[in-house]
Protein backbone atom coordinates (compact mmCIF):
# COMPACT_ATOMS: atom_id res chain seq x y z
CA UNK A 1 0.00 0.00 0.00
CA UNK A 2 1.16 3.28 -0.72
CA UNK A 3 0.66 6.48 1.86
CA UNK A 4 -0.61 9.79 0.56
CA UNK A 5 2.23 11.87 0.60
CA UNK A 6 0.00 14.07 3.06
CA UNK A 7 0.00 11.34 5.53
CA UNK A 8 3.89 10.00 4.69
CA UNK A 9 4.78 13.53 6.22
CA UNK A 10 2.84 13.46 9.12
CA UNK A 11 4.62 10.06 9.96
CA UNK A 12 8.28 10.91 8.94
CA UNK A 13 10.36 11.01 12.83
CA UNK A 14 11.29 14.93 12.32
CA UNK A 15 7.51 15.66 11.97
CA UNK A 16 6.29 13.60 15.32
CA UNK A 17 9.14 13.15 17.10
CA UNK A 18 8.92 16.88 18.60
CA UNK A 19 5.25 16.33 19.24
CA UNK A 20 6.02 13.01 21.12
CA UNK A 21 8.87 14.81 22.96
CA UNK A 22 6.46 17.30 24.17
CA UNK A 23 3.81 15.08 25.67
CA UNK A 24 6.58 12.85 27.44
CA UNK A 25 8.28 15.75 28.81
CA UNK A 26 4.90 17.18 30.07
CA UNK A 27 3.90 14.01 32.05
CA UNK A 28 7.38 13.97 33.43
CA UNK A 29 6.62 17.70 34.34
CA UNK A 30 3.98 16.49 35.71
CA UNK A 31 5.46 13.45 37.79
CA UNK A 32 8.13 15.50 39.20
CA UNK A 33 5.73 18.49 40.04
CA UNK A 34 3.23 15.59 42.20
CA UNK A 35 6.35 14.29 43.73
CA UNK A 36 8.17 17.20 44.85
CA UNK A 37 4.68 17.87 46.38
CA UNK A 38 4.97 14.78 48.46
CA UNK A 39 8.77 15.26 48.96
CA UNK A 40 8.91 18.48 50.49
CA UNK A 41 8.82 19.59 54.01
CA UNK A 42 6.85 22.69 55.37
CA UNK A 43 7.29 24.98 58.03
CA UNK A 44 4.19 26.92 58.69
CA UNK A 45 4.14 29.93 62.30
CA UNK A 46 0.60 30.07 63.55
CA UNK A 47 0.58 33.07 65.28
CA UNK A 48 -2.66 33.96 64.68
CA UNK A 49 -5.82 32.08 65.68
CA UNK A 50 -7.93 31.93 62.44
CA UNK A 51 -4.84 30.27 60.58
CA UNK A 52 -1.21 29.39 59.58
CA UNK A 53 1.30 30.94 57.45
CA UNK A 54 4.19 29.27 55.52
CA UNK A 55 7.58 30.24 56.10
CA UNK A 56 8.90 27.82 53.75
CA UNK A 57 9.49 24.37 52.97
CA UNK A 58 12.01 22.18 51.51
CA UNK A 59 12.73 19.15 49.28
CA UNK A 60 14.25 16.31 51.53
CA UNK A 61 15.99 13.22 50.76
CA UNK A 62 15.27 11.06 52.97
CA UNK A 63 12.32 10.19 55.29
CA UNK A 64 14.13 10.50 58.46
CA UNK A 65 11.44 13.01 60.29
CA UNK A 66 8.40 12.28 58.10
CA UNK A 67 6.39 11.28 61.04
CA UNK A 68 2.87 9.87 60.54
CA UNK A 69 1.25 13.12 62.51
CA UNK A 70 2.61 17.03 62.44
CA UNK A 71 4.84 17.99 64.92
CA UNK A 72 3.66 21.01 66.55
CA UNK A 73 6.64 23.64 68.60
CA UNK A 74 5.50 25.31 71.92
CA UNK A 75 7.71 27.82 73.05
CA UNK A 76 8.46 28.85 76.66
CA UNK A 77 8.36 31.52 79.13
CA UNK A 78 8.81 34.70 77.11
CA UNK A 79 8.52 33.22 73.84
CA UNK A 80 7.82 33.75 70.54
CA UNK A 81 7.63 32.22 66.88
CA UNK A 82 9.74 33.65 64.39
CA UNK A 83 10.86 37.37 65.69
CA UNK A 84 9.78 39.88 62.83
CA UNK A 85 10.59 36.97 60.54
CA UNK A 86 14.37 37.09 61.27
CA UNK A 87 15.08 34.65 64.31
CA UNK A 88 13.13 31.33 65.67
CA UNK A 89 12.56 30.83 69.21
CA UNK A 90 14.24 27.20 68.27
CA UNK A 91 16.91 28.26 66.15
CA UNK A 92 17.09 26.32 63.29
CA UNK A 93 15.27 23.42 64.26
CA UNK A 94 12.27 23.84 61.96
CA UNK A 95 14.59 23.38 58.95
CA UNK A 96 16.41 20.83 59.99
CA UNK A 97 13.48 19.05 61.00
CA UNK A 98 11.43 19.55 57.72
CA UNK A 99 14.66 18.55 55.76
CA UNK A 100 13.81 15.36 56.75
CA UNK A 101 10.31 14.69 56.25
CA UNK A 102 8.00 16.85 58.89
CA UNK A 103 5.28 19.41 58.38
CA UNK A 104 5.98 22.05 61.30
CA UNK A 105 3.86 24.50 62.96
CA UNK A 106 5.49 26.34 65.36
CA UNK A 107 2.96 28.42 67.90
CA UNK A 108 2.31 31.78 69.79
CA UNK A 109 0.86 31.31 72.96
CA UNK A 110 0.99 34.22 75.86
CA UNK A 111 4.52 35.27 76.93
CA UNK A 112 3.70 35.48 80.46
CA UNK A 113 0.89 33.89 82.07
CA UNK A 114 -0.13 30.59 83.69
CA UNK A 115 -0.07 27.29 81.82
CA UNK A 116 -3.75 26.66 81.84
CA UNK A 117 -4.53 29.97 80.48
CA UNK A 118 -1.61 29.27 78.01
CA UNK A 119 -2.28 25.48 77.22
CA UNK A 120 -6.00 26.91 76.23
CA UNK A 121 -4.57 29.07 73.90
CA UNK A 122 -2.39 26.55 72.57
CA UNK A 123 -5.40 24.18 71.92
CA UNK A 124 -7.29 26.52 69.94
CA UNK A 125 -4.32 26.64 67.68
CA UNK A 126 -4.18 22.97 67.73
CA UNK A 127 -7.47 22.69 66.74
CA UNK A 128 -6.75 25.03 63.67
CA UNK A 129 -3.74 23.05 62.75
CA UNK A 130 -5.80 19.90 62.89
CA UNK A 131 -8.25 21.64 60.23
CA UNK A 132 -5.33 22.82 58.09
CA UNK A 133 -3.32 19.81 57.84
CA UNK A 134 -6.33 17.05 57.97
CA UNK A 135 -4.28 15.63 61.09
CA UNK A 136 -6.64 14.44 63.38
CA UNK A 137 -3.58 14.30 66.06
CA UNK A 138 -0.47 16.37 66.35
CA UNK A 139 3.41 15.23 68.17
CA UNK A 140 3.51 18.17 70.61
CA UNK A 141 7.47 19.55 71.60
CA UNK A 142 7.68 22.09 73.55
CA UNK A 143 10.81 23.88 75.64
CA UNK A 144 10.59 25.46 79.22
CA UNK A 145 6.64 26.35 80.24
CA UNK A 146 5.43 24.85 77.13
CA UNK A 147 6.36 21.50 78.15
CA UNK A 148 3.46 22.41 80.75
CA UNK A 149 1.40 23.61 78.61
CA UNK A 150 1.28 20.62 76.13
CA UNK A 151 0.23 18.62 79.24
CA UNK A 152 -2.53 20.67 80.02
CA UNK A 153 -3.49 20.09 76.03
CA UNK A 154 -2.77 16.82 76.40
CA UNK A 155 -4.98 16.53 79.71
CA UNK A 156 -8.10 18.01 78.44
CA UNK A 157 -7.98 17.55 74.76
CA UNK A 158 -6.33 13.75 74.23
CA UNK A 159 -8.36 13.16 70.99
CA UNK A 160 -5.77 15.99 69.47
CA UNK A 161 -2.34 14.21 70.82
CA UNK A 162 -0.19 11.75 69.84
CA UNK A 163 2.53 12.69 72.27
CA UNK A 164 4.39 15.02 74.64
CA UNK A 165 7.83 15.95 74.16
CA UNK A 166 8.87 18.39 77.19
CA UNK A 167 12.22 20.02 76.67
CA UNK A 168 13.58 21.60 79.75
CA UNK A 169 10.41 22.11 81.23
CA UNK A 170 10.15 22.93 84.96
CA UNK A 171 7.14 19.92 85.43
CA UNK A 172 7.91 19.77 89.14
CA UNK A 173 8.55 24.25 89.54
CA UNK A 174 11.99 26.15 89.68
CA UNK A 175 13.93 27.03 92.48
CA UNK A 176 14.12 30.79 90.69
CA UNK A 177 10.39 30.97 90.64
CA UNK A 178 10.60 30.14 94.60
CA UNK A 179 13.24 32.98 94.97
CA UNK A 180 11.31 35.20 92.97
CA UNK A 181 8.49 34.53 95.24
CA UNK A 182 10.38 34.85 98.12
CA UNK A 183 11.81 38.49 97.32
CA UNK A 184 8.60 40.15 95.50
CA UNK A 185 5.01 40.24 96.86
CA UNK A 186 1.78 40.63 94.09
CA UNK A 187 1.20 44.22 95.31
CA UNK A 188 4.57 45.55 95.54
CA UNK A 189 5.75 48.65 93.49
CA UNK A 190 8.45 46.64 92.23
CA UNK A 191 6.56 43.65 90.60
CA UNK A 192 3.71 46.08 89.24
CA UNK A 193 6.63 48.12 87.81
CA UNK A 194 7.58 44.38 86.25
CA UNK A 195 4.68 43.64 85.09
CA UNK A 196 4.06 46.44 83.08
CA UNK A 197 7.48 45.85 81.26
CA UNK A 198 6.55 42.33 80.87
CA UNK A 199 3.25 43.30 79.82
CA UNK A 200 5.07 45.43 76.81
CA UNK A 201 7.50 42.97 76.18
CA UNK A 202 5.03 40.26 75.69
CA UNK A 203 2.99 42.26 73.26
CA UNK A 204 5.60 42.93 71.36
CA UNK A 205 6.63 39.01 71.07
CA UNK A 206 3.02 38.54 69.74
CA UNK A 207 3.26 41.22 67.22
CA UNK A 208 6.86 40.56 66.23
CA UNK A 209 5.91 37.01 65.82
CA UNK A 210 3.01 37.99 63.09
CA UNK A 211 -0.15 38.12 65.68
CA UNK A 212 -2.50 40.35 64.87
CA UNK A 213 -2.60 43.94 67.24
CA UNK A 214 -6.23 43.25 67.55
CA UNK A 215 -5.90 39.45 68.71
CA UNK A 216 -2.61 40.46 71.31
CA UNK A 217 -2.47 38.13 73.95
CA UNK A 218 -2.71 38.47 77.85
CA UNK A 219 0.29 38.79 79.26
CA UNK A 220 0.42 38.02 83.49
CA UNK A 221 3.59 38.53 84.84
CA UNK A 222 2.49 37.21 88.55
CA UNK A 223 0.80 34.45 87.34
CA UNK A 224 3.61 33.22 85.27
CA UNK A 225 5.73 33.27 88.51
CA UNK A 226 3.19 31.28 90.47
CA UNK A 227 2.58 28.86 88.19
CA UNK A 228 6.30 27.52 87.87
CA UNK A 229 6.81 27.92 91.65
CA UNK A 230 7.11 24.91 93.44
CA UNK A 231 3.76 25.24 94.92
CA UNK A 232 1.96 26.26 91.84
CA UNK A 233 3.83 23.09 90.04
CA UNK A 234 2.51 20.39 92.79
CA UNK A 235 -1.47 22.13 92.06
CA UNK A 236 -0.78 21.64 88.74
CA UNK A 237 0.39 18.24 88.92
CA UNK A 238 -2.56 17.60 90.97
CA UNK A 239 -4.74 18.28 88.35
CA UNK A 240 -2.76 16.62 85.33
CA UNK A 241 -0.99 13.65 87.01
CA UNK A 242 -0.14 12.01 83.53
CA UNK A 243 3.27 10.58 83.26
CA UNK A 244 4.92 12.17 86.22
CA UNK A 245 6.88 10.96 88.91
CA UNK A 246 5.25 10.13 92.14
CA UNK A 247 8.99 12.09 94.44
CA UNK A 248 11.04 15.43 93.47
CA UNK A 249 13.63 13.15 92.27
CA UNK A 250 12.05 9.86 90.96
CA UNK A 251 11.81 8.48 87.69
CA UNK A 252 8.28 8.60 86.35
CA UNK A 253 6.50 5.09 86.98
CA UNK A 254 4.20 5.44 83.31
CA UNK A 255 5.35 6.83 79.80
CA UNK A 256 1.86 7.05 78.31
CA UNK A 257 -1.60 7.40 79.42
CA UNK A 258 -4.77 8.03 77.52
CA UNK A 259 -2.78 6.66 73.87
CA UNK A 260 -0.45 9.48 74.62
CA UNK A 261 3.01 8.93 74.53
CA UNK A 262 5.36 11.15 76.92
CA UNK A 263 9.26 11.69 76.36
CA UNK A 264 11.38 14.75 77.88
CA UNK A 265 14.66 15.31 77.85
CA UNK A 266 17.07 18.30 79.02
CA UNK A 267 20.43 19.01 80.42
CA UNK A 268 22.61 20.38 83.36
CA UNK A 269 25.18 23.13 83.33
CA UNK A 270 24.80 27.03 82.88
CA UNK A 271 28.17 28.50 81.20
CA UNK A 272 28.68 26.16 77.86
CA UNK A 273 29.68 28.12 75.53
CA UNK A 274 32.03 31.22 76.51
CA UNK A 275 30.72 33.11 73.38
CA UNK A 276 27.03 33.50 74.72
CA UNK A 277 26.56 36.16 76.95
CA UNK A 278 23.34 34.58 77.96
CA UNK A 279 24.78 31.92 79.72
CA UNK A 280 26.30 34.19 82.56
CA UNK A 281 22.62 35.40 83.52
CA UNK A 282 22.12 31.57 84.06
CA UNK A 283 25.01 31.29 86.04
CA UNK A 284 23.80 33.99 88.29
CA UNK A 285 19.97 32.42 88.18
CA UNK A 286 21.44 29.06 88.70
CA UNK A 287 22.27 29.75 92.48
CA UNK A 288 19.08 29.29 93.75
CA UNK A 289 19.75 25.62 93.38
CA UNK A 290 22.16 24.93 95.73
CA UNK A 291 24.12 21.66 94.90
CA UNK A 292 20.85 20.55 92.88
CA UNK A 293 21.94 20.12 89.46
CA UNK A 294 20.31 22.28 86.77
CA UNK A 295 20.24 24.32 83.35
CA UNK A 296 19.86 28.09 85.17
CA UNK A 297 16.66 27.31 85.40
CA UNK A 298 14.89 24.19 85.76
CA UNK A 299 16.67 21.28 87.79
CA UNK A 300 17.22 17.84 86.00
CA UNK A 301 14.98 16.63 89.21
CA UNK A 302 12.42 18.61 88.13
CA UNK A 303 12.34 18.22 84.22
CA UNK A 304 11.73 14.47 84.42
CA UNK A 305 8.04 13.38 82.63
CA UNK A 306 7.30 9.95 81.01
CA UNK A 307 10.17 8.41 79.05
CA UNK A 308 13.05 10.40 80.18
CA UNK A 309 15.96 10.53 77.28
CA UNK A 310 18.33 12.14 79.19
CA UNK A 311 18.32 14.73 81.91
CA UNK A 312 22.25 15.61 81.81
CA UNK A 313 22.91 16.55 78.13
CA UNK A 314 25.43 19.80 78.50
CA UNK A 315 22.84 22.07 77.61
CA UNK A 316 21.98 25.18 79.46
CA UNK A 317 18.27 26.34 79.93
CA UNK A 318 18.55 28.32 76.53
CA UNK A 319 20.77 25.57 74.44
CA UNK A 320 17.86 23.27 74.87
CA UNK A 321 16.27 25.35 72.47
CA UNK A 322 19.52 25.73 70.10
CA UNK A 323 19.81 29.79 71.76
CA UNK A 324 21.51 31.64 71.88
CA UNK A 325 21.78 32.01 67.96
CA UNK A 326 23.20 28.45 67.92
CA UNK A 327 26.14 29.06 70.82
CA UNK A 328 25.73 25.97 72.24
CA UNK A 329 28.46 23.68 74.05
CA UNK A 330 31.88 22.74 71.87
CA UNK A 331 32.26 18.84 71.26
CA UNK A 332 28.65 18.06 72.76
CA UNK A 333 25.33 16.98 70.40
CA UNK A 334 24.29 19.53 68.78
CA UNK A 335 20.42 20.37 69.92
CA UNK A 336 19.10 20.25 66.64
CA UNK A 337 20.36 16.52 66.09
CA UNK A 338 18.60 16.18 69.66
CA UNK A 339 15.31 16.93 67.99
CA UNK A 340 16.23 15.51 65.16
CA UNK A 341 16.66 12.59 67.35
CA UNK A 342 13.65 12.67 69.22
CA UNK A 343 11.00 13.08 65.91
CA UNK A 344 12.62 10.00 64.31
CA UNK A 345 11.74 8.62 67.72
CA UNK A 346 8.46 9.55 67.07
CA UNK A 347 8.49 7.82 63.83
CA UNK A 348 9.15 4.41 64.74
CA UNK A 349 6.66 4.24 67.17
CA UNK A 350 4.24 5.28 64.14
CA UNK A 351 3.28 8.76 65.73
């Protein structure tokens, strides 16, 4: 049979071969457009409560973090997300988490205040992350007060958790929130004089953070310094009893309770790094301990909740959070592998 010499053109290679070049390089488009999708880690700040921005994200190569539920950051006393989108309150550690697999929302909760009125706060943002992702649970990390916090969350909301990770956190009170105590009274000139600088300060974490001036959050100096008192520590343990040791300095007797998994970890020592002038404040703070070891802070004693990693990393109150700016201790894990660490932990237990 002989083709039309219409038709013998259509079918010559330099007439479809372009045309066939195009459609395979399209679905390839395509294929690597669906899997960078899938292969890409995201880093959202939820500042706000109607909703989550993203920062960024990143492609990953390898699954390392990509753990089956989000993994949610609570910051601390005097926190914040990501200062007027310069510096995170856990430097670095977003990144290096999403670089291997995890969707992170980091969270804005009041600077100073008590952990109830805190941990409520934090659930509404839960709650929104839960709508945004499609998560029905999140992994909850959080440093310093927020490791409080997430157990409050984790007491009254367990449908929303998958675990508790409390970093540093003062579960049992601090020793500096006793002196505190000790040397101010509620009605004195010189704590309302505090307050009201903590009451600026803390609005302009929320703000600096990306919360709205109109949604600004409480800020309550006192109550902060009540709540992580030793006293105000043993009502709150009253209430949430999950996972914590029954003595100052025993090892909790459970590591999960209501399907929720609890870890902490944190370390001992207050000057680790020469270079950060933060770590002479702890030094100074750290006397109110005595012999009892501690970060400047919180007391290895205290920080202990469900499975207990380690309590004697060298790792100051603020390294636990990779502060200041990343001046952590020479020749010691570096904080972000400890999170690092800790999410592939998550992993494997399929959380």
């Amino acid at each position: 049979m002989t083709l039309k010499p219409s038709l013998r053109a259509v079918l010559t290679p330099s007439a479809f071969l372009p045309s066939l070049g195009a459609i395979v390089t399209g679905a390839l488009l395509m294929t690597m457009q669906a899997t960078s999708a899938q292969a890409a880690g995201q880093y959202y700040n939820c500042a706000n409560a109607d909703g989550c921005q993203l920062v960024s994200s990143q492609y990953f190569t390898s699954d390392h973090t990509k753990t089956k539920y989000p993994v949610v950051l609570a910051h601390g006393m005097a926190g914040f997300t990501k200062m007027f989108g310069l510096v995170d309150y856990f430097y670095g550690i977003p990144e290096t988490l999403m670089s291997g697999g995890s969707q992170v929302y980091t969270t804005k909760t009041s600077s100073f205040n008590n952990s109830e009125i805190r941990g409520e706060q934090l659930l509404q943002k839960i709650k929104t992350i839960s709508a945004i992702s499609g998560s029905p649970k999140v992994n909850l990390l959080a440093h310093s007060q927020g490791g409080i916090d997430i157990r409050y969350v984790a007491g009254v909301a367990p449908e929303y958790v998958a675990s508790v990770t409390a970093i540093g956190s003062p579960e049992q009170g601090s020793k500096t929130a006793d002196a505190v105590m000790r040397t101010l009274s509620e009605d004195s000139l010189a704590t309302q004089a505090v307050s009201v600088f903590f009451q600026l300060f803390g609005g302009v974490t929320d703000v600096g953070s990306g919360t709205s001036p109109t949604e600004l959050n409480k800020q309550e100096a006192w109550n902060t310094a009540v709540a992580l008192s030793t006293d105000g520590a043993a009502k709150f343990n009253a209430k949430f009893p999950a996972a914590m040791p029954t003595s100052y300095c025993g090892q909790p007797t459970g590591t999960e309770a209501n399907g929720i998994k609890y870890y902490s970890f944190s370390g001992v020592g207050q000057i680790t790094n020469g270079l950060d002038p933060s770590d002479y404040m702890l030094a100074l703070t750290g006397t109110s301990f005595d012999n009892d070891p501690n970060d400047g802070l919180v007391s290895a004693c205290s920080s202990r909740l469900g499975y207990v990693i380690r309590d004697d990393y060298r790792m100051n109150h603020l390294d636990s959070a990779n502060q200041l700016l990343g001046l952590t201790a020479w020749g010691q894990p570096d904080p972000k592998t400890l999170y690092r660490d800790q999410v592939n932990r998550l992993k494997k237990a399929n959380l």
